[in-house]
N, C-alpha and C. Protein backbone atom coordinates (compact mmCIF):
# COMPACT_ATOMS: atom_id res chain seq x y z
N UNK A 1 -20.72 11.77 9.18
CA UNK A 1 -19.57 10.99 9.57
C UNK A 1 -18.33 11.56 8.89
N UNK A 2 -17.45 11.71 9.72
CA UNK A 2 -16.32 12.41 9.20
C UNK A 2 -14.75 11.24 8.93
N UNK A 3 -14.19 11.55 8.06
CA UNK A 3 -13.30 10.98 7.22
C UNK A 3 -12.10 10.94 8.12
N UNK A 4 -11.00 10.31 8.76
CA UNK A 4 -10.17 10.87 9.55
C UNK A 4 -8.97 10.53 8.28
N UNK A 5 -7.81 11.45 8.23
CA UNK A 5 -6.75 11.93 7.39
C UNK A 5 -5.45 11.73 8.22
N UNK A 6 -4.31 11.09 7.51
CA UNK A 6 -3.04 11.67 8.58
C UNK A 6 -2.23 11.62 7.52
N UNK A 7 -1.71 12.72 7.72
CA UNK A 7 -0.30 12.75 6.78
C UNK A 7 0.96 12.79 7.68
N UNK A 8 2.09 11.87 7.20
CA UNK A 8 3.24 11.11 7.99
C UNK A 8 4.48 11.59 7.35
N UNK A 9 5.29 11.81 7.72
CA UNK A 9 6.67 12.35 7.82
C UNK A 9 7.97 11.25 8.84
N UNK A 10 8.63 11.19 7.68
CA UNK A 10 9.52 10.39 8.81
C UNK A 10 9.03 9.54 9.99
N UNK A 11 8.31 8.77 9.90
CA UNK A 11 8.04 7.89 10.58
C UNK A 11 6.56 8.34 11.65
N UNK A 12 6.52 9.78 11.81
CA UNK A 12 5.95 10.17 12.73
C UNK A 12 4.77 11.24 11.78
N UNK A 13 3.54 11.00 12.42
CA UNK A 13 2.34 12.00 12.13
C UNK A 13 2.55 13.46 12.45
N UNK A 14 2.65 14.18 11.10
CA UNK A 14 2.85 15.43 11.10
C UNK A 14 1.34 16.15 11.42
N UNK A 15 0.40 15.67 10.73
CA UNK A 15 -0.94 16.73 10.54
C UNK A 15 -2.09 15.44 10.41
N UNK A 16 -3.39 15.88 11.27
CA UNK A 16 -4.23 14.54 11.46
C UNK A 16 -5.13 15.62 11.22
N UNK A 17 -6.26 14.68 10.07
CA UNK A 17 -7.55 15.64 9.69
C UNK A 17 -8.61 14.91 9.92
N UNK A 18 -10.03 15.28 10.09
CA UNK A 18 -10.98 15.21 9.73
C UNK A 18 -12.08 15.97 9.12
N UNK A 19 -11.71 15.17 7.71
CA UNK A 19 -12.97 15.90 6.17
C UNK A 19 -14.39 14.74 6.59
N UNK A 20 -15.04 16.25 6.28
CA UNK A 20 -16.23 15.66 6.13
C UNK A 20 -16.76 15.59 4.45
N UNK A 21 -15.82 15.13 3.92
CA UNK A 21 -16.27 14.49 2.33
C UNK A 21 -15.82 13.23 2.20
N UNK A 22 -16.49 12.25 1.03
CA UNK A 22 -15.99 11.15 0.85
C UNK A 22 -14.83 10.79 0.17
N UNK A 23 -14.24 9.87 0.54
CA UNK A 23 -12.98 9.31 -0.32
C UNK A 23 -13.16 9.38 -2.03
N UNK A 24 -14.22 8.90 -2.26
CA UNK A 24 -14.56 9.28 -3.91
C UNK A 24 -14.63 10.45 -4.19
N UNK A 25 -14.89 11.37 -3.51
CA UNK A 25 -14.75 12.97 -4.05
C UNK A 25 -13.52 13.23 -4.00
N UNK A 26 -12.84 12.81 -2.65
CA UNK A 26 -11.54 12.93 -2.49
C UNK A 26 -10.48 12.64 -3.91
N UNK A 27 -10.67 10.75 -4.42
CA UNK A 27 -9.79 10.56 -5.58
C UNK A 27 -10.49 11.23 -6.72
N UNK A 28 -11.54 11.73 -6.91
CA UNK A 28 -12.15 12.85 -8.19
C UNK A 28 -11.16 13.55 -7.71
N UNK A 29 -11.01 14.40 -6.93
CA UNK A 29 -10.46 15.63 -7.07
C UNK A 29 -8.94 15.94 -6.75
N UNK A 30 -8.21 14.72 -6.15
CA UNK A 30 -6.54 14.50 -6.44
C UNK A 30 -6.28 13.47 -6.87
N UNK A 31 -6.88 12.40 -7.91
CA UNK A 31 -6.41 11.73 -8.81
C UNK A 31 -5.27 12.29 -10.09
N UNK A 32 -5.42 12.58 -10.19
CA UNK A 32 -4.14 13.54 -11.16
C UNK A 32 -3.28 14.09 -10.57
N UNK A 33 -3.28 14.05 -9.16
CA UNK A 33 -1.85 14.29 -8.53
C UNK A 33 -1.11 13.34 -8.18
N UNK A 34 -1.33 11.80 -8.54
CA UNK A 34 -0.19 10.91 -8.25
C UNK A 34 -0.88 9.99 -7.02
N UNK A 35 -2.16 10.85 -7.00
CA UNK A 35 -3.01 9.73 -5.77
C UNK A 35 -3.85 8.58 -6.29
N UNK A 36 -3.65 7.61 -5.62
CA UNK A 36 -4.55 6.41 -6.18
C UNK A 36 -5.06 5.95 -5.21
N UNK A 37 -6.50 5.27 -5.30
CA UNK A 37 -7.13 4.82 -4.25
C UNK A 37 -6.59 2.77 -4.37
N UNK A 38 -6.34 2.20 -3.53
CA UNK A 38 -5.81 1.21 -2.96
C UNK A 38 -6.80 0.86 -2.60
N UNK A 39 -7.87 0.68 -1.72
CA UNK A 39 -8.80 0.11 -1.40
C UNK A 39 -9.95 1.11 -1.09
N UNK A 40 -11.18 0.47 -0.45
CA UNK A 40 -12.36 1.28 -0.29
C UNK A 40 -12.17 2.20 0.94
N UNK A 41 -10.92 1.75 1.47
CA UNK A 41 -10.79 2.94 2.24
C UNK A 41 -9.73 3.64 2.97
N UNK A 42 -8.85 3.50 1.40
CA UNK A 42 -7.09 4.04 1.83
C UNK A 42 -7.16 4.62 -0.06
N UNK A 43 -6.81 5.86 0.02
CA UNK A 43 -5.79 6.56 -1.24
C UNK A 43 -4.65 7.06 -0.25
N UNK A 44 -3.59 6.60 -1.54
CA UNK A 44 -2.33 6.83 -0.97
C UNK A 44 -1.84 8.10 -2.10
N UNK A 45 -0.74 8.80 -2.21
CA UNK A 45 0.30 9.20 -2.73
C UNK A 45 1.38 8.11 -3.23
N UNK A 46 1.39 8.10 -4.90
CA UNK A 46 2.24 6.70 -4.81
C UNK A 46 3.79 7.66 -5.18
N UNK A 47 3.65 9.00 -4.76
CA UNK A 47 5.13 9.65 -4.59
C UNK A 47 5.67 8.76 -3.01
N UNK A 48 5.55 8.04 -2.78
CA UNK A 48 5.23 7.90 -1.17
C UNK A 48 5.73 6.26 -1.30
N UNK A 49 5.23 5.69 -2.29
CA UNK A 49 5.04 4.45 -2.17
C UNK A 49 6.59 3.83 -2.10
N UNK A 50 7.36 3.17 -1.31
CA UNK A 50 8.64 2.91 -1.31
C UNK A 50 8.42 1.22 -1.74
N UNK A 51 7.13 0.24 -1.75
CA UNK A 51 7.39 -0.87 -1.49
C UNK A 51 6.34 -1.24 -1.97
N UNK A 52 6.18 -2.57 -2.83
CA UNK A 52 4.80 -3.25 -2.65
C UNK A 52 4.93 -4.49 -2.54
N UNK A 53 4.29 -5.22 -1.39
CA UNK A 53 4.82 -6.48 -0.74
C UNK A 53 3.11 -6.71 -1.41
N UNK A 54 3.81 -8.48 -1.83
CA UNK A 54 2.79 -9.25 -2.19
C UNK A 54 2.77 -10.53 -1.46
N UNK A 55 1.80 -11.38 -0.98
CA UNK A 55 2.04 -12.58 -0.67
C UNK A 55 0.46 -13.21 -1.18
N UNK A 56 0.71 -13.81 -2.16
CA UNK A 56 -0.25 -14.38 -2.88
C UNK A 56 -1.31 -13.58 -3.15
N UNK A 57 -2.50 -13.65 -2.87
CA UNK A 57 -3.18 -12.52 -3.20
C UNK A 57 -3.57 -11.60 -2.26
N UNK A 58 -2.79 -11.25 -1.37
CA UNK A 58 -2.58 -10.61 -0.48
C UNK A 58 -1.45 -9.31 -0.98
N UNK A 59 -1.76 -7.96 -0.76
CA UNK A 59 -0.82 -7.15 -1.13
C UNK A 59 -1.05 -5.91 -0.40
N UNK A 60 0.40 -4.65 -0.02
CA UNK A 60 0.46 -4.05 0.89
C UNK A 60 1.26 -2.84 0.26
N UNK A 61 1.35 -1.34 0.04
CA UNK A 61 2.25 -0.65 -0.21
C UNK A 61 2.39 -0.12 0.95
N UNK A 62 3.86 -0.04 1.28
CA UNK A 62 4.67 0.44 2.23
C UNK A 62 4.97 1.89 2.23
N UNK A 63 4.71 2.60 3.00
CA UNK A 63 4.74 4.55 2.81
C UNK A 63 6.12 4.55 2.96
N UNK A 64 7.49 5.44 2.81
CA UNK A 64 8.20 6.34 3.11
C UNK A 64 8.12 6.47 4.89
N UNK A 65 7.18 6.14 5.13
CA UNK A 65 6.85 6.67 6.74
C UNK A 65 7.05 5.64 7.67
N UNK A 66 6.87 4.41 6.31
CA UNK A 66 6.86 3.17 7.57
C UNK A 66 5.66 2.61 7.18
N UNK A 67 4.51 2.99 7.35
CA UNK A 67 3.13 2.72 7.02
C UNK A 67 2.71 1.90 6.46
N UNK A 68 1.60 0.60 6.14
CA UNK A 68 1.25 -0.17 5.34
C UNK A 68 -0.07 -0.04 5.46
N UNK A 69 -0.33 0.01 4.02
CA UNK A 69 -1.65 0.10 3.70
C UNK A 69 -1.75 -0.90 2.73
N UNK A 70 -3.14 -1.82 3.31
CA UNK A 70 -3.43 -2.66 2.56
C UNK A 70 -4.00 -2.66 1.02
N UNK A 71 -3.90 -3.24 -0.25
CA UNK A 71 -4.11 -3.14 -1.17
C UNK A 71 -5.50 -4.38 -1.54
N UNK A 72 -6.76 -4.06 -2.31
CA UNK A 72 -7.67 -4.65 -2.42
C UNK A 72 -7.09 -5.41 -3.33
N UNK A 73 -7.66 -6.68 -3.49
CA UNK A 73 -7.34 -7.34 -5.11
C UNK A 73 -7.98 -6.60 -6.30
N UNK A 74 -8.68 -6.10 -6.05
CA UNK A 74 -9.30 -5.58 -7.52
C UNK A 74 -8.44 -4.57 -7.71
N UNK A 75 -7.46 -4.12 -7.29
CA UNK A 75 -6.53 -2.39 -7.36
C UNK A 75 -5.43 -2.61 -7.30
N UNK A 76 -4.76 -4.08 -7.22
CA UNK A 76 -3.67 -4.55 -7.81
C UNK A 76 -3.11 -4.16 -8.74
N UNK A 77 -3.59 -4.35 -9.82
CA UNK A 77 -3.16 -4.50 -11.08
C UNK A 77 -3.01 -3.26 -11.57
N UNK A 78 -3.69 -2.35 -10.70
CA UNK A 78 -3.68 -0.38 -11.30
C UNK A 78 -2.59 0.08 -10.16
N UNK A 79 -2.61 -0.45 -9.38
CA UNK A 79 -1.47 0.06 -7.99
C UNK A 79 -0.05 -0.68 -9.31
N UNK A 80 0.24 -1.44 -9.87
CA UNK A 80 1.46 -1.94 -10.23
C UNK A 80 1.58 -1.39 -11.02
N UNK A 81 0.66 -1.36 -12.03
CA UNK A 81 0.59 -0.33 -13.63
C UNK A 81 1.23 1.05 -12.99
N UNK A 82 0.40 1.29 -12.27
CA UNK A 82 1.00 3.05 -11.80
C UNK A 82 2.45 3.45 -11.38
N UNK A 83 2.73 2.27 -10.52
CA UNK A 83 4.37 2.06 -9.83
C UNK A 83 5.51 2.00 -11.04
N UNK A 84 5.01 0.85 -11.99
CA UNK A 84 5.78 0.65 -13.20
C UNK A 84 5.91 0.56 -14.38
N UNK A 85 5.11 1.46 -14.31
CA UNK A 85 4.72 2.57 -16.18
C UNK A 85 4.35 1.03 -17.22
């Protein structure tokens, strides 16, 4: 089963992938570039991150692109730490 990827530019999908590796290999191996995994099945770039909308325990970072990706509750608290040192 393959992984599908899109990386977004100005509002619009520049480059659409499919890896056949998992998201956990994935944040092993660009975690130290500013990527954080958000839920079990979104890592974002938080160079990227323009926004993080909360509504109770409900939470969302907003891409540069437009994009929202939902945030788990358990990855809250490391998605905010990361945003605001």
């Amino acid at each position: 089963m393959g992984l599908d990827v899109s990386r977004h530019h100005d509002k619009e999908p520049v480059e659409e992938y499919v890896l056949n590796d998992s998201l956990q290999r994935l944040e092993a191996r660009f975690g130290g570039f500013d990527f954080l995994r958000v839920h079990r099945g979104a890592l974002v770039n938080l160079g990227y991150v323009v926004a993080v909308q909360r509504k109770g325990r409900i939470a969302q970072v907003e891409l540069q692109s437009g994009r929202r990706v939902d945030v788990a509750r358990r990855c809250i608290a490391s998605v905010m730490r990361r945003l605001h040192g």
